[in-house]
PDB file of N, CA and C in Angstrom:
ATOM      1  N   UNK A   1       0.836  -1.175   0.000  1.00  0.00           N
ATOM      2  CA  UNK A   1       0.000   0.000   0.000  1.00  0.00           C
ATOM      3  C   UNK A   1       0.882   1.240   0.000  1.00  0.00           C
ATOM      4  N   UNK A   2       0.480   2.288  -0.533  1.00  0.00           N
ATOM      5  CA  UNK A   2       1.324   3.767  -0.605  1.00  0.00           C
ATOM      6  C   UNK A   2       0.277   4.247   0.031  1.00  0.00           C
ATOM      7  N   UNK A   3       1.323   5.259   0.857  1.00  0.00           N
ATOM      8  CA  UNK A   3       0.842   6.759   1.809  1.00  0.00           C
ATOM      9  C   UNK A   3       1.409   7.564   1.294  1.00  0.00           C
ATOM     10  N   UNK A   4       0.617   8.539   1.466  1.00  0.00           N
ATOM     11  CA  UNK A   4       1.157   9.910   0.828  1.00  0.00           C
ATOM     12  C   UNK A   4       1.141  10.486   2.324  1.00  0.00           C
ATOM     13  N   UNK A   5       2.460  10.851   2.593  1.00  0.00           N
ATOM     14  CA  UNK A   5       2.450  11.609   3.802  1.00  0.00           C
ATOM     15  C   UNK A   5       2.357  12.951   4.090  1.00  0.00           C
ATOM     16  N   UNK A   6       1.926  13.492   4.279  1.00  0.00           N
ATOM     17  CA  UNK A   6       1.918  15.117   4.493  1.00  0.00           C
ATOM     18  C   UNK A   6       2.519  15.509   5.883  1.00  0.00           C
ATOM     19  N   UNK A   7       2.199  14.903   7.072  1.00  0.00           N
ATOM     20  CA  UNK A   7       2.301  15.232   7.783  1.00  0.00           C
ATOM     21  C   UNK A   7       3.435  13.673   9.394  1.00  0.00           C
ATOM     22  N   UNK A   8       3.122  13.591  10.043  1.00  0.00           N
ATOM     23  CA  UNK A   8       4.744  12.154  10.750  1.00  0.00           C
ATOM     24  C   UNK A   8       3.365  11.374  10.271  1.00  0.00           C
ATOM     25  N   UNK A   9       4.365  10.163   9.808  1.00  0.00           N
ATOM     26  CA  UNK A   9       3.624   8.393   9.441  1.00  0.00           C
ATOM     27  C   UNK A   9       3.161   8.076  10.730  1.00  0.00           C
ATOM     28  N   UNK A  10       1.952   7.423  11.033  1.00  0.00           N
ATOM     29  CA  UNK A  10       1.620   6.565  12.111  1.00  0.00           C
ATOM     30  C   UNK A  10       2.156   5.202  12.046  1.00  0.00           C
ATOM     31  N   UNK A  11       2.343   4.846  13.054  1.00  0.00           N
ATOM     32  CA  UNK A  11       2.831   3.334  13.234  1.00  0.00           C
ATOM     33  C   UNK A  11       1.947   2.231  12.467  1.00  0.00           C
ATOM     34  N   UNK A  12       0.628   2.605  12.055  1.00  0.00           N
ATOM     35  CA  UNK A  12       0.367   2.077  10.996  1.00  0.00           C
ATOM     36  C   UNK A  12       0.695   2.170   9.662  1.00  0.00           C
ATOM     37  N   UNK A  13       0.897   3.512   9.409  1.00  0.00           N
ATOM     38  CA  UNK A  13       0.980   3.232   7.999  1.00  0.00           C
ATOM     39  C   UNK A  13       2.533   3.161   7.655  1.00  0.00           C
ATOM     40  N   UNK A  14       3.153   2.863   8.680  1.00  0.00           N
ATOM     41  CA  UNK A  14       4.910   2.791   8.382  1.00  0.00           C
ATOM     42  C   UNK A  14       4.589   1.036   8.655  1.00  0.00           C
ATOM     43  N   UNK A  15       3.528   0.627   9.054  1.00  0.00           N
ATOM     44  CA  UNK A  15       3.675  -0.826   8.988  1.00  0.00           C
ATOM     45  C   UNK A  15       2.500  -1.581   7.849  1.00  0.00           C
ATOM     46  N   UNK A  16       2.091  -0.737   7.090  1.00  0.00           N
ATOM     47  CA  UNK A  16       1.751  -1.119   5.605  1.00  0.00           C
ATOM     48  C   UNK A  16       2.644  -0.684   4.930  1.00  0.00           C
ATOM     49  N   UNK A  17       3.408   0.533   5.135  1.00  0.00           N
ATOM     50  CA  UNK A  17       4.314   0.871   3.838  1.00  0.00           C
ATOM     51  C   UNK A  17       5.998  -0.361   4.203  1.00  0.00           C
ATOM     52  N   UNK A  18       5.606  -0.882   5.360  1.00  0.00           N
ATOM     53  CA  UNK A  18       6.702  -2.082   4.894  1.00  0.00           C
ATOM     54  C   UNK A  18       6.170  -3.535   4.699  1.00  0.00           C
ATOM     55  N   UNK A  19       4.876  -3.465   4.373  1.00  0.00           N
ATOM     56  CA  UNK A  19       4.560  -5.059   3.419  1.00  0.00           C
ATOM     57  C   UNK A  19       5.171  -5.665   2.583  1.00  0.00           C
ATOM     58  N   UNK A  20       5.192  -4.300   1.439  1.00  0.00           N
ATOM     59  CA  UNK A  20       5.910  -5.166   0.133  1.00  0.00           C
ATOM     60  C   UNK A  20       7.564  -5.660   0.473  1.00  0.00           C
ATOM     61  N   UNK A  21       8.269  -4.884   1.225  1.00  0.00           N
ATOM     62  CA  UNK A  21       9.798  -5.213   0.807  1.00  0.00           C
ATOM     63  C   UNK A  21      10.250  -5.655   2.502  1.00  0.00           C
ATOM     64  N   UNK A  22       9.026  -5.820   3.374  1.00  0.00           N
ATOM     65  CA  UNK A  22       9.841  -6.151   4.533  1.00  0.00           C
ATOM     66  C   UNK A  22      10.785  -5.554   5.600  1.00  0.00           C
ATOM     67  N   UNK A  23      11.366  -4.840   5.264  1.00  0.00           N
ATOM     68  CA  UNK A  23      12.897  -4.402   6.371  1.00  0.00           C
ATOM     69  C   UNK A  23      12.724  -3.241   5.699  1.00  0.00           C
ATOM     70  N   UNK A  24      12.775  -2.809   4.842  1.00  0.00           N
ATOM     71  CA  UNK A  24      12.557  -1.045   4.326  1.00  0.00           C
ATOM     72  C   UNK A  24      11.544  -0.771   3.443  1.00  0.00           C
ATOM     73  N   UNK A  25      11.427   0.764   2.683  1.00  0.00           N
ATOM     74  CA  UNK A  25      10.250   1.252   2.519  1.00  0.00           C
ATOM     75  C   UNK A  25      10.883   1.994   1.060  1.00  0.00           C
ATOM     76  N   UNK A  26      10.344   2.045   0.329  1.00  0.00           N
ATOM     77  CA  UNK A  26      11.046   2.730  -0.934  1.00  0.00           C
ATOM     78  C   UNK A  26      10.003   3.795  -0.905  1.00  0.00           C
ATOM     79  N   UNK A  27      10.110   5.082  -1.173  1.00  0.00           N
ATOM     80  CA  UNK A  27      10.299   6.732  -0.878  1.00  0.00           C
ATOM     81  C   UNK A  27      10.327   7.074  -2.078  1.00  0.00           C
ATOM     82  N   UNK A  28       9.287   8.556  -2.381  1.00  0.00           N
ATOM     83  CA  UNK A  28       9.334   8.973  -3.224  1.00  0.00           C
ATOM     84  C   UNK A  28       9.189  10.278  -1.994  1.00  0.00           C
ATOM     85  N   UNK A  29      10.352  11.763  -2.425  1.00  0.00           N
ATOM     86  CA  UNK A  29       9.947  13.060  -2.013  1.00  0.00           C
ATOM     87  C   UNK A  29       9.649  14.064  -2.610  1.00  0.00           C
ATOM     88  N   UNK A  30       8.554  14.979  -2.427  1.00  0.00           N
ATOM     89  CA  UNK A  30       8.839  16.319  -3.459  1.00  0.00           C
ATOM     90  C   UNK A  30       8.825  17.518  -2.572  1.00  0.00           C
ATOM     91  N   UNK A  31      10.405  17.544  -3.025  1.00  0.00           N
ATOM     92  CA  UNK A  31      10.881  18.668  -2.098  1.00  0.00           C
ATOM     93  C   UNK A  31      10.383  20.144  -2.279  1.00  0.00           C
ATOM     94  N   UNK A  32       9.360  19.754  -3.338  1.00  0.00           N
ATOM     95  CA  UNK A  32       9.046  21.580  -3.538  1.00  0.00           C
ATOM     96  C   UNK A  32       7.717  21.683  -2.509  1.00  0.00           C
ATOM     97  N   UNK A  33       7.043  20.434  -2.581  1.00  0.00           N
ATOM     98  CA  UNK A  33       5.706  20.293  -1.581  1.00  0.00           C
ATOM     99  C   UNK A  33       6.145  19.972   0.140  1.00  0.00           C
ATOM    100  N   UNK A  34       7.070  19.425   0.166  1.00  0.00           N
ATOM    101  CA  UNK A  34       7.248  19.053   1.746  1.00  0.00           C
ATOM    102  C   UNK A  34       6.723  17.856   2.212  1.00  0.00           C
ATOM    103  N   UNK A  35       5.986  17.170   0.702  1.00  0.00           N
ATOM    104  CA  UNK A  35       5.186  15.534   1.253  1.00  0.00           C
ATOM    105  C   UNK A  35       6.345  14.628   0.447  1.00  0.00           C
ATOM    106  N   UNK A  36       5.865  13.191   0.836  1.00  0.00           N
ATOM    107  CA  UNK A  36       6.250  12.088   0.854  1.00  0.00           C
ATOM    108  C   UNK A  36       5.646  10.807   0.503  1.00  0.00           C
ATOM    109  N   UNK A  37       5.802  10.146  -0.526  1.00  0.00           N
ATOM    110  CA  UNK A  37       4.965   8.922  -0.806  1.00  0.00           C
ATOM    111  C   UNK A  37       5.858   7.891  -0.384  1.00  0.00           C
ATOM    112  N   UNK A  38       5.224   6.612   0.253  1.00  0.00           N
ATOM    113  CA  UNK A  38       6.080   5.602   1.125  1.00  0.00           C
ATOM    114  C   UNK A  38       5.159   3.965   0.667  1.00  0.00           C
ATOM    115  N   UNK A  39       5.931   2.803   0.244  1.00  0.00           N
ATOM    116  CA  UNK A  39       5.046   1.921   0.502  1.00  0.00           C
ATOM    117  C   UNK A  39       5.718   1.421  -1.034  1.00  0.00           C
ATOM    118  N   UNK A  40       4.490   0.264  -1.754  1.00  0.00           N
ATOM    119  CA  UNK A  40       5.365  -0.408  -3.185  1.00  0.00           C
ATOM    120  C   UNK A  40       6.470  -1.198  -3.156  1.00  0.00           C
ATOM    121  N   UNK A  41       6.771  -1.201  -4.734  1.00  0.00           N
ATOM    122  CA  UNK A  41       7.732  -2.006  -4.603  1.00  0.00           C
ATOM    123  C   UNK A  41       8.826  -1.147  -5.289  1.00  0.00           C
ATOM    124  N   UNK A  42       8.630  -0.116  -6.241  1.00  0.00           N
ATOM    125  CA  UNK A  42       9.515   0.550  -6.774  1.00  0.00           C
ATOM    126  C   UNK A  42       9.652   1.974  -6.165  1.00  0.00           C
ATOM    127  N   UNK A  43      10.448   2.595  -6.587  1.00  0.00           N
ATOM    128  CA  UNK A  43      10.113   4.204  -6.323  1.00  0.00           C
ATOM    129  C   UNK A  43       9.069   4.575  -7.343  1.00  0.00           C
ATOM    130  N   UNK A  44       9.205   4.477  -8.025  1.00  0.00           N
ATOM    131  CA  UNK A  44       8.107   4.526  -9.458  1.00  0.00           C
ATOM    132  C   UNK A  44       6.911   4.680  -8.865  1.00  0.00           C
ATOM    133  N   UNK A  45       6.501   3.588  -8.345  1.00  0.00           N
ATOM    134  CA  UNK A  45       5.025   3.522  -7.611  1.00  0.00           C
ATOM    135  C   UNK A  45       4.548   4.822  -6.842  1.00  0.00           C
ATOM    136  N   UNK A  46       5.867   5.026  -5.897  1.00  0.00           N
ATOM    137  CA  UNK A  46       6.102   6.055  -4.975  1.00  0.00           C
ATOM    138  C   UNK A  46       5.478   7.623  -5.593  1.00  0.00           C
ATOM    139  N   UNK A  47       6.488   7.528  -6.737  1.00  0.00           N
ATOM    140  CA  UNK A  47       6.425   8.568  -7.436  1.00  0.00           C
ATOM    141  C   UNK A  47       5.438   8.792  -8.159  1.00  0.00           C
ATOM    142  N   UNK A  48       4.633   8.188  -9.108  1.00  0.00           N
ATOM    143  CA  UNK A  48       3.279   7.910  -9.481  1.00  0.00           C
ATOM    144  C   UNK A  48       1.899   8.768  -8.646  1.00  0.00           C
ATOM    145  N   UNK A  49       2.059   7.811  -7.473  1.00  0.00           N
ATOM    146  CA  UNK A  49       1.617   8.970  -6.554  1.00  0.00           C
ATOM    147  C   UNK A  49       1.764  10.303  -6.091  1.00  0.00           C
ATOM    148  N   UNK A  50       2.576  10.144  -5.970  1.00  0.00           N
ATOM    149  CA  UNK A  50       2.830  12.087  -6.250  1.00  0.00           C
ATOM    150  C   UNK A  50       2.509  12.555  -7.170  1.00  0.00           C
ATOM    151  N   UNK A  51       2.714  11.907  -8.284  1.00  0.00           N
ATOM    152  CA  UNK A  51       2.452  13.124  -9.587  1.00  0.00           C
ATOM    153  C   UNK A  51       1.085  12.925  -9.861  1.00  0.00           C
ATOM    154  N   UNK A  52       0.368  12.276  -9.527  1.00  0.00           N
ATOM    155  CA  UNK A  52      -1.197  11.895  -9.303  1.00  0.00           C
ATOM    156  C   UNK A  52      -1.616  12.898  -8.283  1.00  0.00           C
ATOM    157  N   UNK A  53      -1.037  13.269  -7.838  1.00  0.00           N
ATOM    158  CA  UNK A  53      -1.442  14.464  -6.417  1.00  0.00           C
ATOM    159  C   UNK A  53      -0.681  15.684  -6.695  1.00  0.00           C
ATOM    160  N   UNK A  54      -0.289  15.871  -7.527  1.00  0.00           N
ATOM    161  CA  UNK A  54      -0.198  17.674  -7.699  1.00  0.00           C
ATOM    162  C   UNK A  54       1.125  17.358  -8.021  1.00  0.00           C
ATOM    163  N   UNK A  55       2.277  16.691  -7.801  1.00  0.00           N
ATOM    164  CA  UNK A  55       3.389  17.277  -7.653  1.00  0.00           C
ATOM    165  C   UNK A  55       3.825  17.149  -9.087  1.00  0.00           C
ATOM    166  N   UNK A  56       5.218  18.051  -9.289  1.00  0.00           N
ATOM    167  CA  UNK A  56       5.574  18.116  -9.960  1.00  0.00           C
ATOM    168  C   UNK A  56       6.896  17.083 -10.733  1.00  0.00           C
ATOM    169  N   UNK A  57       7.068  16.718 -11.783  1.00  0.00           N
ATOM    170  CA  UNK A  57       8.309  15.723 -11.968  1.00  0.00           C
ATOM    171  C   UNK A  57       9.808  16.355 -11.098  1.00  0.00           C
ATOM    172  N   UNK A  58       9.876  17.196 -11.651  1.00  0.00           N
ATOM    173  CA  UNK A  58      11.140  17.882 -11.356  1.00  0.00           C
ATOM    174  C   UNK A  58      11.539  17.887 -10.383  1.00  0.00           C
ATOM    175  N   UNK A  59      10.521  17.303  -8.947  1.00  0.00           N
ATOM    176  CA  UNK A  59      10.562  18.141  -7.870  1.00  0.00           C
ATOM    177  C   UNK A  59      10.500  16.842  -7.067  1.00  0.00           C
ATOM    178  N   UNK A  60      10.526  15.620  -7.927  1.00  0.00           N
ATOM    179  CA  UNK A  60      10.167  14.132  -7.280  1.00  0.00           C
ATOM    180  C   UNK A  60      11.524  13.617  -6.956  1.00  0.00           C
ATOM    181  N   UNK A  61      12.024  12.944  -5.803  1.00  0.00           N
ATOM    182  CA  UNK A  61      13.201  12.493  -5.985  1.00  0.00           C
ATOM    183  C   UNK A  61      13.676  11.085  -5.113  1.00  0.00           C
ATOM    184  N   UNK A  62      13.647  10.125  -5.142  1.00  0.00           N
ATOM    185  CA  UNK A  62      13.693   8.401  -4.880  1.00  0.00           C
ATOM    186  C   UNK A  62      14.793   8.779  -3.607  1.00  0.00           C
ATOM    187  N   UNK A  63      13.837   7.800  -2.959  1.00  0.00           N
ATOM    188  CA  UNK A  63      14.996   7.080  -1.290  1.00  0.00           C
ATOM    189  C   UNK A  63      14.453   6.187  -0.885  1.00  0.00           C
ATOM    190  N   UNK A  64      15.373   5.449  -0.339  1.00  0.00           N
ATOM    191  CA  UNK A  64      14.879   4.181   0.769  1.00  0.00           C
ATOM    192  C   UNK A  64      15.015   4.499   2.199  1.00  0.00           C
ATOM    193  N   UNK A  65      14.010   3.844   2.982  1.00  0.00           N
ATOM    194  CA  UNK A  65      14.254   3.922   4.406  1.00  0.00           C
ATOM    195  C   UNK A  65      13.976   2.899   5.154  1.00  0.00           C
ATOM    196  N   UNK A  66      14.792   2.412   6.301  1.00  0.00           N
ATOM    197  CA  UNK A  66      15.011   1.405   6.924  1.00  0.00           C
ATOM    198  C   UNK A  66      14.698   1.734   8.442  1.00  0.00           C
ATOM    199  N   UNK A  67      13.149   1.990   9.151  1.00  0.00           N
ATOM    200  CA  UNK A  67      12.888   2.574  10.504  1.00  0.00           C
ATOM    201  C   UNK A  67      13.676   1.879  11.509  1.00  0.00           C
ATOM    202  N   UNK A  68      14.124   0.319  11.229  1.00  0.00           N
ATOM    203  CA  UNK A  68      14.783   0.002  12.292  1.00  0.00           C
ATOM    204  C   UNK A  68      16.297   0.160  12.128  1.00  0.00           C
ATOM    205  N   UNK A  69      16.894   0.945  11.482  1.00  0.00           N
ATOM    206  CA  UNK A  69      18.330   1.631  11.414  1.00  0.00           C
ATOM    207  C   UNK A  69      17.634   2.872  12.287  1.00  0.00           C
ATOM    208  N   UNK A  70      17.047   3.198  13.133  1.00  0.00           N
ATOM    209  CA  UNK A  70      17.402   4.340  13.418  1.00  0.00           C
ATOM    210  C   UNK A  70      17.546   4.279  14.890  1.00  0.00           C
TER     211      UNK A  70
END
């Protein structure tokens, strides 16, 4: 499942956005908006969502995150 985050992930949806891959979360950001798409299997997916929600390409940019590295 993808979240589009706007605002901190709840412990739920940081524990749907690690279904698909298990141990981390593949990330899409758009740094011009300040949100975050989390969840999938690609960044693609990630990103998809965003640009389905206003954002812009230019402004989309891929990461992974691993909550229990922190």
């Amino acid at each position: 499942m993808i979240h589009i985050i706007r605002s901190r992930a709840t412990p739920r949806e940081i524990e749907e956005m690690l279904q698909p891959l298990g141990d981390y979360i593949k990330l899409a950001a758009d740094v011009g908006r300040g949100i975050l798409a989390g969840g999938g299997i690609l960044h693609a997916d990630c990103e998809s969502a965003l640009l389905e929600d206003g954002s812009r390409q230019e402004d989309v940019w891929g990461a992974d995150w691993n909550p229990a590295a922190q």
